[in-house]
Protein backbone atom coordinates (compact mmCIF):
# COMPACT_ATOMS: atom_id res chain seq x y z
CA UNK A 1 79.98 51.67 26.57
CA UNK A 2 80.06 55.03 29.06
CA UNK A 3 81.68 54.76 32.21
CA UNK A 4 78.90 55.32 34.32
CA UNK A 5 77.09 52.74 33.01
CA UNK A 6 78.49 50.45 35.49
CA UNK A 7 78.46 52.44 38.09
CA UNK A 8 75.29 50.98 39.92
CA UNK A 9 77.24 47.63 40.13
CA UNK A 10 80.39 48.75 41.52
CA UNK A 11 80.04 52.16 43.02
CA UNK A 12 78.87 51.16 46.85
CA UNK A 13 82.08 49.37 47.78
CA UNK A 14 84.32 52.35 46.49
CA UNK A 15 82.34 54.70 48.67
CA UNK A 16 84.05 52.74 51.22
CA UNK A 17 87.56 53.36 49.86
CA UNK A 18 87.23 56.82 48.87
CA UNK A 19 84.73 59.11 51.44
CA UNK A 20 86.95 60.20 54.41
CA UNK A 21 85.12 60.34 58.02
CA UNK A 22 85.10 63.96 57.92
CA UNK A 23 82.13 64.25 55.41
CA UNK A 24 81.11 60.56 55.73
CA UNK A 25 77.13 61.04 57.06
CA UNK A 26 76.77 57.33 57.68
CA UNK A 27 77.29 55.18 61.09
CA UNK A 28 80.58 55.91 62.72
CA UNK A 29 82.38 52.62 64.36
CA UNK A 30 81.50 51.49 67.71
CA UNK A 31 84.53 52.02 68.73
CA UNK A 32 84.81 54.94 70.88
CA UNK A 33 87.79 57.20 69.61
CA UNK A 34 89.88 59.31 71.74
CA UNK A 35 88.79 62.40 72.55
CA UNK A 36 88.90 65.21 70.12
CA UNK A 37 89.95 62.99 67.50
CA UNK A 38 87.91 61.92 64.20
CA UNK A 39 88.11 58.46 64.23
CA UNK A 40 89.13 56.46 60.93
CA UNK A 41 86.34 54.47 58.32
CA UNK A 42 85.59 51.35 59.46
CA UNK A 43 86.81 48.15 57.09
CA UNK A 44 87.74 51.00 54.39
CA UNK A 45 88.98 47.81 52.29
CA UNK A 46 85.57 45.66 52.45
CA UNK A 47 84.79 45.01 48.93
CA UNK A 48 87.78 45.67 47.26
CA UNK A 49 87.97 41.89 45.84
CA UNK A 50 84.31 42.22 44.42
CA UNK A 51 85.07 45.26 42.88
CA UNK A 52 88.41 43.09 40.86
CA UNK A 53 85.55 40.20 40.28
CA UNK A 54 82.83 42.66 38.81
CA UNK A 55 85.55 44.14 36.10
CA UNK A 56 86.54 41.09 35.42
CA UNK A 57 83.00 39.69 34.46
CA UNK A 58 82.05 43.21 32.39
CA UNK A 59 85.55 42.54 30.53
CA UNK A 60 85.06 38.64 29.95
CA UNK A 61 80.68 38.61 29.28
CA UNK A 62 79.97 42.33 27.86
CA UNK A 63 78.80 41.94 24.46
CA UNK A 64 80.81 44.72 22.99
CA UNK A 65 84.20 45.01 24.41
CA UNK A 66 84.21 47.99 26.82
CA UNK A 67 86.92 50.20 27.50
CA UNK A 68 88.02 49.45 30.92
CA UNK A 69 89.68 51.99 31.82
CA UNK A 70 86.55 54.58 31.27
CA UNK A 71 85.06 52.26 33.29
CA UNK A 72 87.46 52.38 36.09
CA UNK A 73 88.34 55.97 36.22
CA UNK A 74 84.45 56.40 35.48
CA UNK A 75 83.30 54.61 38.39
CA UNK A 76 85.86 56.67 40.51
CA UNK A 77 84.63 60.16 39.30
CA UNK A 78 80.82 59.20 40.12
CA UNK A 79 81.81 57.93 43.44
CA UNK A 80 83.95 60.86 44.19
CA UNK A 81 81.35 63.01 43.99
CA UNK A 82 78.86 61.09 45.96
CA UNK A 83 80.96 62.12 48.83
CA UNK A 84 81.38 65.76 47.94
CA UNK A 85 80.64 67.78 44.45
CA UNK A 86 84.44 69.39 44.72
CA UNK A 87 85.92 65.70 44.55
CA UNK A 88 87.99 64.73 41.09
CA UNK A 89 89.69 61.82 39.98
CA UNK A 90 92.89 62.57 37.65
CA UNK A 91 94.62 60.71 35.44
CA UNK A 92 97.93 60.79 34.43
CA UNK A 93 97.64 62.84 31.33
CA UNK A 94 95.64 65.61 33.12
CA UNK A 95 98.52 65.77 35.48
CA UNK A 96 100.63 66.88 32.40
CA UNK A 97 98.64 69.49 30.93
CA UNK A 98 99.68 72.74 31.58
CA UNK A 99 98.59 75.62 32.83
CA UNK A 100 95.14 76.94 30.79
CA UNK A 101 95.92 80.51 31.11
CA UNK A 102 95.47 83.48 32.96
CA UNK A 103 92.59 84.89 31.72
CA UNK A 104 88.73 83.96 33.25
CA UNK A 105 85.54 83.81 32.39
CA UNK A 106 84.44 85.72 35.82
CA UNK A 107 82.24 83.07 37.49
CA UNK A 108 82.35 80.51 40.36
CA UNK A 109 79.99 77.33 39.55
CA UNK A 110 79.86 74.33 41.73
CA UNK A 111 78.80 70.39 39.91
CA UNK A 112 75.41 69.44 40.77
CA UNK A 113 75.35 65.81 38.92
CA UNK A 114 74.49 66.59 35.30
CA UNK A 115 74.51 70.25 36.33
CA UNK A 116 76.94 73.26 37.47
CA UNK A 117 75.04 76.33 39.42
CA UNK A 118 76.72 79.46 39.05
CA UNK A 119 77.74 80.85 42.85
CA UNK A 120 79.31 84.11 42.18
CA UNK A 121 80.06 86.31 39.16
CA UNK A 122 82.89 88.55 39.04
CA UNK A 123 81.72 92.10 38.60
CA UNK A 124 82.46 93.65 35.76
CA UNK A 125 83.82 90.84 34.09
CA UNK A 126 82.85 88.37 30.85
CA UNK A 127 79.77 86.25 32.73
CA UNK A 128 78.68 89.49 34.38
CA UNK A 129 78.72 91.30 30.90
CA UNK A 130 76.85 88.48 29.59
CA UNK A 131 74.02 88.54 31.54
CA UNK A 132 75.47 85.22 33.48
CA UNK A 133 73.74 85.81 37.68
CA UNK A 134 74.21 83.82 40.56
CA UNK A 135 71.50 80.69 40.69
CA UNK A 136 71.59 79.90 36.65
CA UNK A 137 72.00 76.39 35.34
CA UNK A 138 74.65 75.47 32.98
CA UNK A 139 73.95 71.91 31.30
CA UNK A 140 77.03 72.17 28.30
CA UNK A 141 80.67 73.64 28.57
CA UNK A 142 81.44 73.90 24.61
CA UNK A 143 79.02 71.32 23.86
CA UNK A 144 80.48 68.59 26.69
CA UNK A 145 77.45 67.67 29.19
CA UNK A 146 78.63 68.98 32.88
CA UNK A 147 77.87 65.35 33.95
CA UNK A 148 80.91 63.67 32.32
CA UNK A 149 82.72 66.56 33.75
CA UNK A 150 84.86 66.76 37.40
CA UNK A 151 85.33 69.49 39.27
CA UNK A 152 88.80 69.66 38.21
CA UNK A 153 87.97 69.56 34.48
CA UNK A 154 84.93 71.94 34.89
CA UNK A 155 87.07 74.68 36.75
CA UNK A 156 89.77 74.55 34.33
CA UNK A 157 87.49 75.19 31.32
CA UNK A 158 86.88 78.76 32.87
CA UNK A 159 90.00 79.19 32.23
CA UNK A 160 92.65 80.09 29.55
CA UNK A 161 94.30 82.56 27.52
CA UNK A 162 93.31 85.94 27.03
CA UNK A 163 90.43 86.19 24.34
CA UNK A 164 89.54 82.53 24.35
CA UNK A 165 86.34 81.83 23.97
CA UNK A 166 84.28 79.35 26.09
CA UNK A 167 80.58 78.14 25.21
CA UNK A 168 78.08 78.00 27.92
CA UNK A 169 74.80 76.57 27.56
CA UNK A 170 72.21 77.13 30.19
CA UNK A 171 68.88 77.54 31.36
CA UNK A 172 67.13 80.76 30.80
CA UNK A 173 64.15 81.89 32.87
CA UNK A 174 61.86 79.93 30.29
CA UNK A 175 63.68 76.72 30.75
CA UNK A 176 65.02 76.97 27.38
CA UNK A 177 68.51 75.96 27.09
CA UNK A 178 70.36 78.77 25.45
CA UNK A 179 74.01 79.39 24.12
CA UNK A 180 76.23 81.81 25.73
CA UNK A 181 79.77 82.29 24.41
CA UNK A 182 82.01 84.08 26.67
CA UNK A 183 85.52 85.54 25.83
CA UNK A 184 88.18 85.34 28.78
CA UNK A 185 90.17 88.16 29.81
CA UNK A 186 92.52 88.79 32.73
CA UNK A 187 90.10 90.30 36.19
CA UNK A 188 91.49 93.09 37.16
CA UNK A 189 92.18 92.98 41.48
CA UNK A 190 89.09 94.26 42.82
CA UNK A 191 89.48 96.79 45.88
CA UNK A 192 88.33 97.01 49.05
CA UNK A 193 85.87 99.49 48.82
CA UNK A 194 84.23 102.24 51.46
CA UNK A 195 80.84 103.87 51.88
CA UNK A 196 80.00 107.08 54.44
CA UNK A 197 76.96 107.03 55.44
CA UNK A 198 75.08 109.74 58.29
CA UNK A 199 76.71 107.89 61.34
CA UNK A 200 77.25 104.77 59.64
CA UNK A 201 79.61 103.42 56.58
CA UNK A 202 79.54 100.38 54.63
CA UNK A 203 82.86 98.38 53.56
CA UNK A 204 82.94 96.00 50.86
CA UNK A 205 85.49 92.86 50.60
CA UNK A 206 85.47 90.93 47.48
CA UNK A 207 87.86 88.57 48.90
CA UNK A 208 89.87 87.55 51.72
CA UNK A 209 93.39 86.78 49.80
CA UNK A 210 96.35 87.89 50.97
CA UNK A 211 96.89 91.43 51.83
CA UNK A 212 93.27 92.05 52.48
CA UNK A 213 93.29 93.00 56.23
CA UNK A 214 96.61 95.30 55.38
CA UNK A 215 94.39 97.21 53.07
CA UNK A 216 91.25 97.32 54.83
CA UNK A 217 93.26 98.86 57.85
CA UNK A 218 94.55 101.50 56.07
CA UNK A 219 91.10 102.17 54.68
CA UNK A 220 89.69 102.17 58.61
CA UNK A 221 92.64 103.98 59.97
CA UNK A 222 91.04 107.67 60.10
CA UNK A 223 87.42 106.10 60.60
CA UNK A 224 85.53 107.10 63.37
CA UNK A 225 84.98 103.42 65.28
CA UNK A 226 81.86 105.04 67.35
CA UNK A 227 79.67 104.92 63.97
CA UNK A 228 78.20 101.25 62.77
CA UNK A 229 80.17 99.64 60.30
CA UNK A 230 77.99 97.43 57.69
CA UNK A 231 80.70 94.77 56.40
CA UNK A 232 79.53 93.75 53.23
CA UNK A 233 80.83 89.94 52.51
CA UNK A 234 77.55 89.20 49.90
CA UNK A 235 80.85 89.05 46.81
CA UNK A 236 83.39 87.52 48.97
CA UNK A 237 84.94 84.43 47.64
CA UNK A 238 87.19 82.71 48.68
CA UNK A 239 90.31 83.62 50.22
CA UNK A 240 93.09 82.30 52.98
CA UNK A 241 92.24 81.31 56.92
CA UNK A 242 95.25 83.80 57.97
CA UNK A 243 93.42 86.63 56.15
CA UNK A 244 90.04 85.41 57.70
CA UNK A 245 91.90 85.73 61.20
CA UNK A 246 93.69 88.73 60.53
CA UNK A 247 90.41 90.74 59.41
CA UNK A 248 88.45 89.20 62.39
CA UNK A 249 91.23 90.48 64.54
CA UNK A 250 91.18 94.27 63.26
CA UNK A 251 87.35 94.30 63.63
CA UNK A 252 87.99 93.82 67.85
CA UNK A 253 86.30 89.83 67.83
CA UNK A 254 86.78 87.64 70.33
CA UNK A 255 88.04 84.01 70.61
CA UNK A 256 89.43 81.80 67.69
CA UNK A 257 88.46 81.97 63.73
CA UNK A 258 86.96 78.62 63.97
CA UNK A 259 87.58 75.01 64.03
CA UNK A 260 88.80 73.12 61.53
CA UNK A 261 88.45 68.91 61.30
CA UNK A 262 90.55 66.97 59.67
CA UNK A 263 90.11 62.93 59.57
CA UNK A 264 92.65 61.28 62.31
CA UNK A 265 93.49 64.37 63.72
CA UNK A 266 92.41 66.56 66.60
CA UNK A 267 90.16 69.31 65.88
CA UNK A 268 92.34 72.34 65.61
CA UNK A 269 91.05 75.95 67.09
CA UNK A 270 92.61 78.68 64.67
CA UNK A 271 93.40 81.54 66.76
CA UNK A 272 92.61 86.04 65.72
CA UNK A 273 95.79 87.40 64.23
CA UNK A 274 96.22 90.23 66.12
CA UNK A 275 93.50 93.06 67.73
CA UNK A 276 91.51 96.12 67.08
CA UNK A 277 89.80 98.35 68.19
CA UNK A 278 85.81 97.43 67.38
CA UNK A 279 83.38 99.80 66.10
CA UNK A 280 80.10 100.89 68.06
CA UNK A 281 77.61 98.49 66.27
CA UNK A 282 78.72 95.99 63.62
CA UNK A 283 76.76 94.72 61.12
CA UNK A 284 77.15 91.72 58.12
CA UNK A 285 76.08 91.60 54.53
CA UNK A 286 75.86 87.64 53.80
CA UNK A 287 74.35 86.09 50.40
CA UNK A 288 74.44 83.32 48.01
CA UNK A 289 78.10 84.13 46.80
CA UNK A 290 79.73 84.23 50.44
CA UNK A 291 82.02 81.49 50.00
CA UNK A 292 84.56 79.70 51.81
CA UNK A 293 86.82 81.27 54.32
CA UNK A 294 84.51 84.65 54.25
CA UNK A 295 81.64 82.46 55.63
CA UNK A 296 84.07 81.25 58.64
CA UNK A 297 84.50 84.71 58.77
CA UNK A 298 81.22 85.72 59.24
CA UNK A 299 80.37 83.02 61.22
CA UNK A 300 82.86 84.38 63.69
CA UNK A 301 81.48 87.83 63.79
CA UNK A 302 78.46 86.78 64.05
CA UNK A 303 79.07 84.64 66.75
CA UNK A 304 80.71 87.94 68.87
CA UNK A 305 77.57 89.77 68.41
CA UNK A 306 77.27 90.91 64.72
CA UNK A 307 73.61 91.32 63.18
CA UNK A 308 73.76 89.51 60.30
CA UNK A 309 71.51 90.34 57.24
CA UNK A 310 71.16 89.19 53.67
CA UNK A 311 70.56 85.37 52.33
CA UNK A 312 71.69 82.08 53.54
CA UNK A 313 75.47 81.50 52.46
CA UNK A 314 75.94 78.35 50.41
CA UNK A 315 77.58 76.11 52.73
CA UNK A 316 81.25 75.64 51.12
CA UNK A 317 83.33 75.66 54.29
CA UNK A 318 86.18 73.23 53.34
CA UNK A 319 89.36 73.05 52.11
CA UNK A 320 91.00 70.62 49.32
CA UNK A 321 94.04 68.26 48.98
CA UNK A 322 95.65 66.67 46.50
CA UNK A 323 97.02 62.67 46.92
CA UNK A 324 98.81 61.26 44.19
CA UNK A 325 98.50 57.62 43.44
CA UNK A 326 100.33 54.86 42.39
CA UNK A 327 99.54 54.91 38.93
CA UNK A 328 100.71 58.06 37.86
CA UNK A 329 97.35 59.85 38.78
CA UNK A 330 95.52 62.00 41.99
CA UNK A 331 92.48 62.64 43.31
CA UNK A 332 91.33 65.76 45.19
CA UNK A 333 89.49 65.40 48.20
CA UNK A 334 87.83 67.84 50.30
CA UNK A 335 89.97 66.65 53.38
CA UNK A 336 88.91 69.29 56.12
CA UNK A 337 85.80 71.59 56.96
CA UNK A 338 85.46 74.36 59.10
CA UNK A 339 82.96 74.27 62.47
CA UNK A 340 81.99 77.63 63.34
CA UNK A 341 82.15 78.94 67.23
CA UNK A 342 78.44 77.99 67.18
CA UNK A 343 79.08 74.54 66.44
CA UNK A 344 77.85 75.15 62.61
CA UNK A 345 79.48 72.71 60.05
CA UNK A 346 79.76 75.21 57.40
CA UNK A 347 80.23 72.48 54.88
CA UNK A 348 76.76 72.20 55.35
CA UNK A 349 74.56 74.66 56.96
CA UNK A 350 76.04 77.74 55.85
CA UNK A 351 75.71 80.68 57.80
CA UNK A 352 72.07 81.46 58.01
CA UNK A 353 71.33 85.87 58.15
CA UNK A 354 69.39 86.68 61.42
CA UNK A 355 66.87 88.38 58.82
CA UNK A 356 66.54 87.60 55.46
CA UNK A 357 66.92 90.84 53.21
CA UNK A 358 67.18 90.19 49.35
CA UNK A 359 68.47 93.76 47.68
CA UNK A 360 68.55 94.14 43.91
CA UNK A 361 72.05 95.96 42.56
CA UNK A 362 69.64 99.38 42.07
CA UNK A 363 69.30 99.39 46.04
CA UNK A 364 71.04 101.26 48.37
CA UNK A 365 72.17 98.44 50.22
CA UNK A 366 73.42 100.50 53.26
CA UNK A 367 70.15 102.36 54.15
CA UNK A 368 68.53 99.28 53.84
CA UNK A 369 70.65 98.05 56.80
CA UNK A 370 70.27 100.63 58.58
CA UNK A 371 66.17 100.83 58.26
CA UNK A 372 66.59 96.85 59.25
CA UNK A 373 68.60 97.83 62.45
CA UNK A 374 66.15 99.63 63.69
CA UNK A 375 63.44 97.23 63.57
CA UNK A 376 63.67 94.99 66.73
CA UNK A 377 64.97 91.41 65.89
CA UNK A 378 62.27 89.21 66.10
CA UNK A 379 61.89 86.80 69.24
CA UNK A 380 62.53 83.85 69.18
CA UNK A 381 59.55 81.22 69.92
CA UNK A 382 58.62 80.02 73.45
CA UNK A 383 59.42 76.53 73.79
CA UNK A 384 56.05 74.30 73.63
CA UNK A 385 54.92 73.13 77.23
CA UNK A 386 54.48 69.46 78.30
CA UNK A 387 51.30 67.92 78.59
């Protein structure tokens, strides 16, 4: 007997339990909270003592015995994810495996239900050499469907030691369902990388991890700041808010980072790590693998006055934490999400480009910009009059 099986009797109750206030898209209480602070789920506990009645009678009146404790930890998983695909239950044991490795197969993917789309692929590395692009469908990890599969689980099987091999199987343009066996190897630290241009120049961050704005001001330091810069974020994933703040800061914005909400708390303004001097005309690359803290990032610049090209970013403003429970296991929960200073809830709306400008890898990606600068942005429509 699967776990999910029983998940359409049990599941609605443990929504209660388990989604936190800060993703939760249902009624809020009608009781006002104080101001600036999220207020907590109301009766998070309702239905707890149907859920103990409902095992009870699968354990006692199934016809073959099931194992309860798929059930249970089943049940958990689905509901988890209701609330947010980066949710995972784990158990005990997965607490004590160890580390998989250090090696990767070069790809981001985020579940999807039965499915995981790939957000980002690692230039230069395994998926990329394998054909793997941003937007395909994996169905199988080494023959295991995605569905049974957490977050947790799924991100850890892109993982291991160096020459491993990992078995991807996933939709080709046909809708065939192909295999696609990857060998990890250790990424090498991609650089921050600089393009002159007539007047203009084009930076490239693949990340915003630690040391990030230290290199990137070295890299600006004899730079002329009265040319445009063009700061490409389209393979940016991931990365820390200090970073985020400290590269806002050396670009000359204005104001905080961003917002971040966290249930039962205030919402919290993170301030710019220091200042800079800002360049003439400033310009952002966003796409489908801008992820995390880089679209906070650009949400902030764009905010201050950036013209922002590319595709709509995926929406994947939020952060994780870990809570370990009684039993000996933990479940991750995406526990805060960033608002950008527009008011955007970037763990849902992304950051959307001003103008929408899909370039291939063949296209000079900074003339491009530059041709689109030129062209007036369009205005926006005149609000329809009353009758």
């Amino acid at each position: 007997m699967h776990a999910r099986t029983w998940l359409s009797v049990f599941s609605f109750p443990l929504v209660a339990v388990f989604t936190l206030p800060v993703i939760q898209r249902g009624e809020q209480p009608t009781r006002q909270p104080k101001p600036g602070v999220k207020a907590p789920p109301q009766d998070p506990l309702a239905g707890l003592s149907d859920i103990q009645d409902v095992l009870s009678l699968v354990q006692q009146n199934y016809v073959d015995p099931p194992d309860m404790e798929k059930v249970v930890s089943g049940g958990i998983q689905a509901v988890l994810e209701r609330s947010h695909p980066m949710n995972a239950y784990l158990s005990a044991d997965d607490l004590r495996l160890p580390d998989p490795g250090p090696a990767e197969a070069g790809l981001v993917v985020v579940k999807r239900g039965i499915y995981a789309t790939v957000l980002a692929v690692t230039p230069g590395g395994p998926a990329a050499k394998a054909g793997i692009q941003p937007g395909d469908v994996i169905r199988k990890v080494d023959g295991d469907s995605v569905g049974r599969l957490s977050a947790w689980t799924l991100e850890r099987r892109l993982r291991g030691a160096e020459g491993t091999a990992v078995d991807l199987y996933r939709y080709n343009a046909t809708g065939d369902l192909t295999k696609t066996t990857l060998r990890m190897q250790r990424l090498a630290k991609a650089p921050v990388t600089l393009k002159q241009g007539t007047g203009a120049l084009m930076v490239s961050l693949p990340d915003l991890n630690p040391g990030r704005a230290e290199e990137l001001k070295k890299l600006l330091a004899p730079v002329d700041r009265k040319q445009t810069l063009v700061l490409d974020l389209r393979q940016c994933v991931k990365g820390t808010p200090g970073e985020a703040a400290a590269v806002a800061g050396l670009l000359g914005a204005k104001g905080p980072l961003g917002t971040v909400q966290e249930a039962g708390k205030p919402d919290q303004e993170v301030p710019l790590a220091g200042t800079g001097v800002p360049f003439a005309r400033l310009s952002l690359l966003v796409g489908r693998s801008t992820l995390g803290l880089p679209e906070v990032l650009a949400s902030c610049l764009k905010k201050g006055g950036a013209r922002t090209f590319g595709e709509k970013t995926p929406g994947l403003g939020v952060e994780r934490s870990r809570f370990l429970l009684k039993q000996g296991g933990a479940v991750e929960l995406v526990s805060r999400r960033w608002v950008g200073l527009g008011g955007e809830k970037l763990d849902r709306q992304g950051v959307a480009p001003d103008q929408v400008l899909k370039l291939t890898d063949s296209d000079d990606a900074l003339a491009k910009v530059m041709a689109a600068l030129e062209t007036p942005t369009p205005a926006a429509p005149a609000p329809a009059k009353a009758a």
